[in-house]
N, C-alpha and C. Protein backbone atom coordinates (compact mmCIF):
# COMPACT_ATOMS: atom_id res chain seq x y z
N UNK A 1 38.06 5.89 33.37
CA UNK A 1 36.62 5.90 33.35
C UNK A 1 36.13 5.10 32.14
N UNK A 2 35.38 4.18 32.13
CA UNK A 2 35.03 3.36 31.46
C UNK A 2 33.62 3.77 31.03
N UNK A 3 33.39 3.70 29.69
CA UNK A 3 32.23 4.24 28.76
C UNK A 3 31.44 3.97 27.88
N UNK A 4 31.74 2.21 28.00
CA UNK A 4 31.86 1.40 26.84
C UNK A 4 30.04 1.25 26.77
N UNK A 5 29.61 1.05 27.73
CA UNK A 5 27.81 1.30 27.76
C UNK A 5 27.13 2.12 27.30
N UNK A 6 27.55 3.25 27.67
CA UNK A 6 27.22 4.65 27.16
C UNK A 6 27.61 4.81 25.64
N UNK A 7 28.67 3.90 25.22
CA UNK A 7 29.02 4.01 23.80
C UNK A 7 27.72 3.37 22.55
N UNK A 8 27.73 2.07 23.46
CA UNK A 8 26.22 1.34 22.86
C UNK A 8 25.23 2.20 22.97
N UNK A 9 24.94 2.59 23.95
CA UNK A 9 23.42 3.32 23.55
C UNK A 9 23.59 4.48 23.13
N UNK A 10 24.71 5.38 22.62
CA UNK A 10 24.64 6.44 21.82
C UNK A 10 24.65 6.16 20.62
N UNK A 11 25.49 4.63 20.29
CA UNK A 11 25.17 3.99 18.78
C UNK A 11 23.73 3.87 18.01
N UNK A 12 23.23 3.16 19.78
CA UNK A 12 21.80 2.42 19.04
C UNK A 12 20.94 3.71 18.67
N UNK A 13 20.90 4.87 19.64
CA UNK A 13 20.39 6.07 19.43
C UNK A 13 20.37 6.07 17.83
N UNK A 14 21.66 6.46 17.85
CA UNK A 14 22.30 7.25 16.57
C UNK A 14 21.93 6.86 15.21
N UNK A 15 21.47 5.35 15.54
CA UNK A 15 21.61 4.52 14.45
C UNK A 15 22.80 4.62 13.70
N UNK A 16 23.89 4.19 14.34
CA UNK A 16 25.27 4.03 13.90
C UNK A 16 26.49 3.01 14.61
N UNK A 17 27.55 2.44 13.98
CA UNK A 17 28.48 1.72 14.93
C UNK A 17 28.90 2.33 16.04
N UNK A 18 29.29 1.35 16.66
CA UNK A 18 30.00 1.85 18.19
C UNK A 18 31.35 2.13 17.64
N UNK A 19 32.16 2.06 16.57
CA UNK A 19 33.25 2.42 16.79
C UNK A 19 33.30 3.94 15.67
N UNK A 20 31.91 4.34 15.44
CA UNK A 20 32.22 5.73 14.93
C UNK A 20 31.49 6.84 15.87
N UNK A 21 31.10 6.46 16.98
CA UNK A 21 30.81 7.16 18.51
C UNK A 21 32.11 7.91 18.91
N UNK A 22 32.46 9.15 19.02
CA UNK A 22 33.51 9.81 19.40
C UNK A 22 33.19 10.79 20.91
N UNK A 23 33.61 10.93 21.89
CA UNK A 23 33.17 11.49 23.05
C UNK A 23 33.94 12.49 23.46
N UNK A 24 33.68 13.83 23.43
CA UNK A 24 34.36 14.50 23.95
C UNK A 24 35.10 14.68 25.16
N UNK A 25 36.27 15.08 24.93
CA UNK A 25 37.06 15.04 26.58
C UNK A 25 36.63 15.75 27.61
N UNK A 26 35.88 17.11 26.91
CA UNK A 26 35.54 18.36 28.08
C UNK A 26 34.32 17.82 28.60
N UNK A 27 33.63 17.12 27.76
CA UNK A 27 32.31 16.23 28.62
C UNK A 27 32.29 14.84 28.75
N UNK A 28 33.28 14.43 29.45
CA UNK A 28 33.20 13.11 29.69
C UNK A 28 32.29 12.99 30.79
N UNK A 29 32.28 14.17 32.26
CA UNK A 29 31.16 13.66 33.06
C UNK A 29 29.98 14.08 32.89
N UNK A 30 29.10 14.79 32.09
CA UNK A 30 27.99 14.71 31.55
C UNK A 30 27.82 13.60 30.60
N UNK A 31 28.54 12.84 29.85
CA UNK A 31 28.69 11.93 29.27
C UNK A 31 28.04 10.01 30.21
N UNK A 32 28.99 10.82 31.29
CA UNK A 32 28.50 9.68 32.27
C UNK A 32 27.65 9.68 33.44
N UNK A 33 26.93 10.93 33.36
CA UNK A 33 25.44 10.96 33.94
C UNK A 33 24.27 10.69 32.76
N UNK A 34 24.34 10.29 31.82
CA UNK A 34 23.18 10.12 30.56
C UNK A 34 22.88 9.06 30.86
N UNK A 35 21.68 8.81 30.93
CA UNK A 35 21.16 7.63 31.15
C UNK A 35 19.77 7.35 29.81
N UNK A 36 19.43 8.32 29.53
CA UNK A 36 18.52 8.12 28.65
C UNK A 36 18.80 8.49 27.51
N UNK A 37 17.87 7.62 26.24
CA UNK A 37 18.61 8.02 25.18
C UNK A 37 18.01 9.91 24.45
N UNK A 38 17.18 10.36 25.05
CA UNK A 38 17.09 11.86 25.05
C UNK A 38 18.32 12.52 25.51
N UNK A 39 18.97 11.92 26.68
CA UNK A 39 20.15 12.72 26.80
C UNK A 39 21.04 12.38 25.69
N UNK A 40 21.29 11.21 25.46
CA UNK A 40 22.42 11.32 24.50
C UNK A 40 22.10 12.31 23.31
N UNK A 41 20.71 12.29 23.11
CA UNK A 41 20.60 12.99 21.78
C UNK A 41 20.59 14.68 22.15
N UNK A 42 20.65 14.82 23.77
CA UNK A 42 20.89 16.31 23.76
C UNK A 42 22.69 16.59 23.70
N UNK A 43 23.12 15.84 24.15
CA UNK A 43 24.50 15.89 24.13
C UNK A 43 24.78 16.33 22.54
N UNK A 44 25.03 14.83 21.81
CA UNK A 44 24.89 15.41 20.16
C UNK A 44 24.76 16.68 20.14
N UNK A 45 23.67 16.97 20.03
CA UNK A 45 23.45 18.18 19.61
C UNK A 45 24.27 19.36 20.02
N UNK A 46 24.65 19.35 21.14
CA UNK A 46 25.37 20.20 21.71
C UNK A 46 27.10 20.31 21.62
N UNK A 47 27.38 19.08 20.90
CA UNK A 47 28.69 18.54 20.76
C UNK A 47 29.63 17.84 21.19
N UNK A 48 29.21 17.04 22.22
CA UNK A 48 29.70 16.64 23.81
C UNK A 48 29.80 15.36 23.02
N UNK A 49 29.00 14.61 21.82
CA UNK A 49 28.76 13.22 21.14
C UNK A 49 29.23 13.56 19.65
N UNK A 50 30.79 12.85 18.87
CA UNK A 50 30.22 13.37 18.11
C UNK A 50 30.62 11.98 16.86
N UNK A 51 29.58 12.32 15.32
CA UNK A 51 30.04 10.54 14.55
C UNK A 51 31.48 10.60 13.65
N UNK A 52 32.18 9.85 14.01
CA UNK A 52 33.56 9.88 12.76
C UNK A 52 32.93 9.47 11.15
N UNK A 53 33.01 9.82 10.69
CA UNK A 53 33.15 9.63 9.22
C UNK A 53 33.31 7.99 8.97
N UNK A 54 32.67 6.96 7.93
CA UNK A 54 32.66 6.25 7.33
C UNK A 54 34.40 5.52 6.95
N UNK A 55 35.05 4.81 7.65
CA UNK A 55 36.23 4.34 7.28
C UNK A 55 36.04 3.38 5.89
N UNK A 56 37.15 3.38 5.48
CA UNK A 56 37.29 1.98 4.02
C UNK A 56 36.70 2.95 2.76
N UNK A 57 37.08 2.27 1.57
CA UNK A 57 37.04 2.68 0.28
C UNK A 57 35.76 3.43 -0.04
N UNK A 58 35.47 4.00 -1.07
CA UNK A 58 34.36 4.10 -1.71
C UNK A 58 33.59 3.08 -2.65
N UNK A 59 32.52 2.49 -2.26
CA UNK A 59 32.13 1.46 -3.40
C UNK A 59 31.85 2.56 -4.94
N UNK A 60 32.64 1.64 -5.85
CA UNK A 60 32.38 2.27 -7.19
C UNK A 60 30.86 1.50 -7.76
N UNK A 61 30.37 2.33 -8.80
CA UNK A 61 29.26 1.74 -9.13
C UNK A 61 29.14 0.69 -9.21
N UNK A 62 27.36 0.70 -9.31
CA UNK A 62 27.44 -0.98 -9.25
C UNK A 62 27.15 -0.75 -11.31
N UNK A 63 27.71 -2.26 -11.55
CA UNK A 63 27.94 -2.42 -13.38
C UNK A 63 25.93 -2.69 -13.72
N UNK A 64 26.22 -2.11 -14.41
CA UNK A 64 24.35 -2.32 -14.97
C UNK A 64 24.19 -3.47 -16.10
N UNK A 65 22.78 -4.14 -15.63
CA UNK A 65 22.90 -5.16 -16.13
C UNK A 65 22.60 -5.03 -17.43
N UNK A 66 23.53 -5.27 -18.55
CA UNK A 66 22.97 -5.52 -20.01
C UNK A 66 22.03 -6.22 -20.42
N UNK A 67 21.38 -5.85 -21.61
CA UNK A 67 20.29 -6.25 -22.16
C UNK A 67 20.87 -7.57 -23.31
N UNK A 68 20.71 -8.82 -22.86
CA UNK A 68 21.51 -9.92 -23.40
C UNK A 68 20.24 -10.56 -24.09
N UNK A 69 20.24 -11.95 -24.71
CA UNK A 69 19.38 -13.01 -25.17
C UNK A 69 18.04 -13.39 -24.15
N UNK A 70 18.95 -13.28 -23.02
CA UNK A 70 18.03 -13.96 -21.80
C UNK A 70 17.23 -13.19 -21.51
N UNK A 71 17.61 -11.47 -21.58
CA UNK A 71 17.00 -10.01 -21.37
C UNK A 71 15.66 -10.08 -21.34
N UNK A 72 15.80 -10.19 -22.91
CA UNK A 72 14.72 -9.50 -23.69
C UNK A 72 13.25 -10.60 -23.94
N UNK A 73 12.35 -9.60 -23.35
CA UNK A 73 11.12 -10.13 -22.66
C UNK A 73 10.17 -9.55 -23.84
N UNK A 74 10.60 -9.04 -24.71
CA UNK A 74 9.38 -7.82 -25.90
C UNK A 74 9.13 -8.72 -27.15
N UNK A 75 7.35 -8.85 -27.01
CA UNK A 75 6.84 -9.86 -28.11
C UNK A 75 7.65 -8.74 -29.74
N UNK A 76 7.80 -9.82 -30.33
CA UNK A 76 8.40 -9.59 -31.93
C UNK A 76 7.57 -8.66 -32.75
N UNK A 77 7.72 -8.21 -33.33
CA UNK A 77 7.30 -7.01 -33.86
C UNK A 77 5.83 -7.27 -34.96
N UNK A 78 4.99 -6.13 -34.99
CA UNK A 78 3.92 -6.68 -35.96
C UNK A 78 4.21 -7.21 -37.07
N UNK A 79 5.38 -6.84 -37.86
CA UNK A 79 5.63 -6.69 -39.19
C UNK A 79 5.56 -8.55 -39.23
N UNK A 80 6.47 -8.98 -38.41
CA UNK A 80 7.10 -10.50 -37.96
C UNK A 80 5.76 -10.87 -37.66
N UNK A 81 4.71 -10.68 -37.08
CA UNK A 81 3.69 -11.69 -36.72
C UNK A 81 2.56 -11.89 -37.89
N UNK A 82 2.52 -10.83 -38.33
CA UNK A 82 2.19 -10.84 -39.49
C UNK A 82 2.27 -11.64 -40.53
N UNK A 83 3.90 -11.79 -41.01
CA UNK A 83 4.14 -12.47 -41.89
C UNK A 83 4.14 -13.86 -41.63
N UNK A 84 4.17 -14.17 -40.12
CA UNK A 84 4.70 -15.64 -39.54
C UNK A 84 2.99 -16.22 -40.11
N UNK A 85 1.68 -15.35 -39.63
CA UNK A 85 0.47 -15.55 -39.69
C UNK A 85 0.52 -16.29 -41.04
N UNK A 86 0.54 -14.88 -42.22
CA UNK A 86 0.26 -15.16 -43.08
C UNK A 86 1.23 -16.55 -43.99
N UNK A 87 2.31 -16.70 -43.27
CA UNK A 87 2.88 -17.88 -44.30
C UNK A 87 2.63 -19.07 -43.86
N UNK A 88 1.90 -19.01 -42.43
CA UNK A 88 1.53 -20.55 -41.91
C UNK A 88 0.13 -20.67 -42.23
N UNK A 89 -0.65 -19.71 -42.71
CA UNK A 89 -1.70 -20.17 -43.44
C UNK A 89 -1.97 -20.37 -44.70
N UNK A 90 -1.16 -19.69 -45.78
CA UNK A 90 -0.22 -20.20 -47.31
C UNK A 90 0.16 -21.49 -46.88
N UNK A 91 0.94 -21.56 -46.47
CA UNK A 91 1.56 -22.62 -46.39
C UNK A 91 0.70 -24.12 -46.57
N UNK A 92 -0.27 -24.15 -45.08
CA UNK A 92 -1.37 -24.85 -44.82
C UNK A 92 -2.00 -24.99 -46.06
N UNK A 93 -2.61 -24.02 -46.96
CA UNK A 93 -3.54 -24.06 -47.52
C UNK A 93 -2.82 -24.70 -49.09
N UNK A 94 -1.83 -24.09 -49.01
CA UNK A 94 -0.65 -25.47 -50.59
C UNK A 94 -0.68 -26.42 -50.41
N UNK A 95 -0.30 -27.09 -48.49
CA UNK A 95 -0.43 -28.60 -48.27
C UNK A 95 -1.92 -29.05 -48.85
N UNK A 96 -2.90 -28.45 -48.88
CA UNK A 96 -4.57 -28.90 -48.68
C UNK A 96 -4.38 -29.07 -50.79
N UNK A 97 -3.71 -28.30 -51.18
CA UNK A 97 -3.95 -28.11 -52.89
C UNK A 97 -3.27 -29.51 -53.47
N UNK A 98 -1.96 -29.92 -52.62
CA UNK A 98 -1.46 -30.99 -53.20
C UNK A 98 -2.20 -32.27 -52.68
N UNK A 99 -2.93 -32.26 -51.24
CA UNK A 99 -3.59 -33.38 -51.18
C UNK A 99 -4.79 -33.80 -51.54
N UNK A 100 -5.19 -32.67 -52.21
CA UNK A 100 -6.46 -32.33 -53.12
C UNK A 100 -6.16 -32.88 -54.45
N UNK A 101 -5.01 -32.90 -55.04
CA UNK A 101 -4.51 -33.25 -55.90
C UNK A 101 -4.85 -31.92 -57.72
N UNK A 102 -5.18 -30.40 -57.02
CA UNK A 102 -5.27 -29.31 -57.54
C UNK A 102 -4.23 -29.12 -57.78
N UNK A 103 -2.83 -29.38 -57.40
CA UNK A 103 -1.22 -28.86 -57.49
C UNK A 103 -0.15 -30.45 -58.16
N UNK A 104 0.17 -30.18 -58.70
CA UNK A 104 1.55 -31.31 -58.41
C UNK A 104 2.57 -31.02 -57.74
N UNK A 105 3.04 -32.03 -57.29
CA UNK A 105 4.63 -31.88 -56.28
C UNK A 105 5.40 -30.85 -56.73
N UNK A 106 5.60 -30.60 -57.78
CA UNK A 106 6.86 -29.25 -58.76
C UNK A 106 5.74 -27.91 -58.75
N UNK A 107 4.88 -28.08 -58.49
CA UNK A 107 3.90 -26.75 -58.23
C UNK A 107 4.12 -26.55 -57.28
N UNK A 108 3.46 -26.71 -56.27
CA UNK A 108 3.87 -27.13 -54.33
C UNK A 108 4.92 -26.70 -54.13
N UNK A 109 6.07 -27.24 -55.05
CA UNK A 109 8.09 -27.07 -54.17
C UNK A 109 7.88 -25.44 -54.94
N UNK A 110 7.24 -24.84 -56.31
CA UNK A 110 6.93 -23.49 -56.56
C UNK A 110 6.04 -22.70 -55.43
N UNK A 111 5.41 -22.83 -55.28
CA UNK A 111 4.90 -22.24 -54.20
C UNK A 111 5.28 -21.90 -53.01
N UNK A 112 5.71 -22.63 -52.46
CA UNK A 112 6.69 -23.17 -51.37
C UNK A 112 7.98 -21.88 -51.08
N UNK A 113 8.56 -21.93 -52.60
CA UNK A 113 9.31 -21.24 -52.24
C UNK A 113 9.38 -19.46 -52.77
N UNK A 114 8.09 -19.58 -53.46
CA UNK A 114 7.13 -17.95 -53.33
C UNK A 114 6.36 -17.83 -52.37
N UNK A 115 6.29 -18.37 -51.20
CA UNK A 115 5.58 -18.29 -50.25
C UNK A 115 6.94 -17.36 -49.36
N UNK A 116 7.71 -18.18 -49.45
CA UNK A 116 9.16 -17.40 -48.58
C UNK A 116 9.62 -16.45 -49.58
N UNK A 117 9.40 -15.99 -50.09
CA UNK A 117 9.73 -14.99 -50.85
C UNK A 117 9.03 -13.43 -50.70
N UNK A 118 7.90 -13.65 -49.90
CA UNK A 118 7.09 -13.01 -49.74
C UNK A 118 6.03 -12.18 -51.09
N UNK A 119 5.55 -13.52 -52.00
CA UNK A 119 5.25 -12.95 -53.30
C UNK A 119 3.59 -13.21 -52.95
N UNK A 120 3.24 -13.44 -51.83
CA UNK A 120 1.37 -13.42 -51.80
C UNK A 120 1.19 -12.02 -50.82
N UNK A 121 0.44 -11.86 -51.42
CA UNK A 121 -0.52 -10.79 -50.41
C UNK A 121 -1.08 -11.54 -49.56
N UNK A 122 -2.01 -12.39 -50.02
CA UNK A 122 -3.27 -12.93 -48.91
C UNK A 122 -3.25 -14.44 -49.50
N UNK A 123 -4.35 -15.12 -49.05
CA UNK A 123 -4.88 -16.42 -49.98
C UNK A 123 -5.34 -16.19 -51.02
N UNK A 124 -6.09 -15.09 -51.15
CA UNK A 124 -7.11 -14.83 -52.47
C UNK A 124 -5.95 -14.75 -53.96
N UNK A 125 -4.81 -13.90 -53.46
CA UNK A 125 -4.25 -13.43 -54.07
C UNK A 125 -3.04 -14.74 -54.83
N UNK A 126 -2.65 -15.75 -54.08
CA UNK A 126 -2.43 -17.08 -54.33
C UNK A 126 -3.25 -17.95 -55.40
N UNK A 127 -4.99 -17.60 -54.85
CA UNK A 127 -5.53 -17.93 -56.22
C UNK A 127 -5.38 -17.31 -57.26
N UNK A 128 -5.68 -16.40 -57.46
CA UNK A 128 -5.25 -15.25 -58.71
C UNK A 128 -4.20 -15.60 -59.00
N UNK A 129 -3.02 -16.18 -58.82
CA UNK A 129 -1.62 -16.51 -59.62
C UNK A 129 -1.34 -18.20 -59.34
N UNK A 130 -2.30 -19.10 -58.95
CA UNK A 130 -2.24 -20.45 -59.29
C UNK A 130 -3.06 -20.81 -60.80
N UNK A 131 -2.71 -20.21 -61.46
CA UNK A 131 -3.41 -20.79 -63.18
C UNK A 131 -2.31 -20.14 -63.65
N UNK A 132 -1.64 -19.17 -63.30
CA UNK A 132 -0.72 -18.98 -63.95
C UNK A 132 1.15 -19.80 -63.94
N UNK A 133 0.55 -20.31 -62.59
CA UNK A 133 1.72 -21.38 -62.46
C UNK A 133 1.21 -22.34 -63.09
């Protein structure tokens, strides 16, 4: 007795393969009066249909993706924008002193490198310690 039809549409029912469709022997001819897929799903239920278990390995986790160079999407921290602010406007404002001709070149390369040092507070505070350079 051939069943191979009846196998498909208890799959498609089932939402499962045709080769984990198992059919009982004691109901093979209720098996092959089903024509609709309500019957198959009364069968199931009743035990006449039944699903084998999942063949092949277990997939092991999947590896999680690390947080690399390419990752990381998070603007830089206040402390950093801050200082980036304040030394590109020092900075700017030493270029304006030497082309002003308020600084000499050996003042400027001083500044310059109290600017990276983090020895200004602000601009104001730059003035307050340019007479003393």
């Amino acid at each position: 007795m051939q069943l191979a039809r009846k196998k498909i549409l208890a799959a498609k029912t089932l939402n499962v393969g045709k080769d984990r469709i198992i059919f009982g022997e004691g109901s093979l001819n209720e098996i092959k009066e089903a024509i609709t897929r309500q019957d198959i799903l009364d069968l199931y239920k009743n035990g006449a249909i039944k699903i084998r278990e999942v063949k092949g390995r277990r997939k092991s986790e999947k590896r999680k993706n690390r947080r690399r160079v390419g990752k990381i999407k998070l603007k830089p921290n206040n402390s950093k924008q801050e200082y980036i602010i304040m030394t590109r406007k020092l900075r700017k404002y030493g270029k304006f002193l030497l082309k002003t001709d308020q600084i000499k070149l050996e003042g400027y390369k001083k500044i310059r490198r109290m600017i990276k040092a983090k020895k200004f507070k602000s601009k104001r505070h730059l003035n307050e310690l340019l007479g003393e350079i």
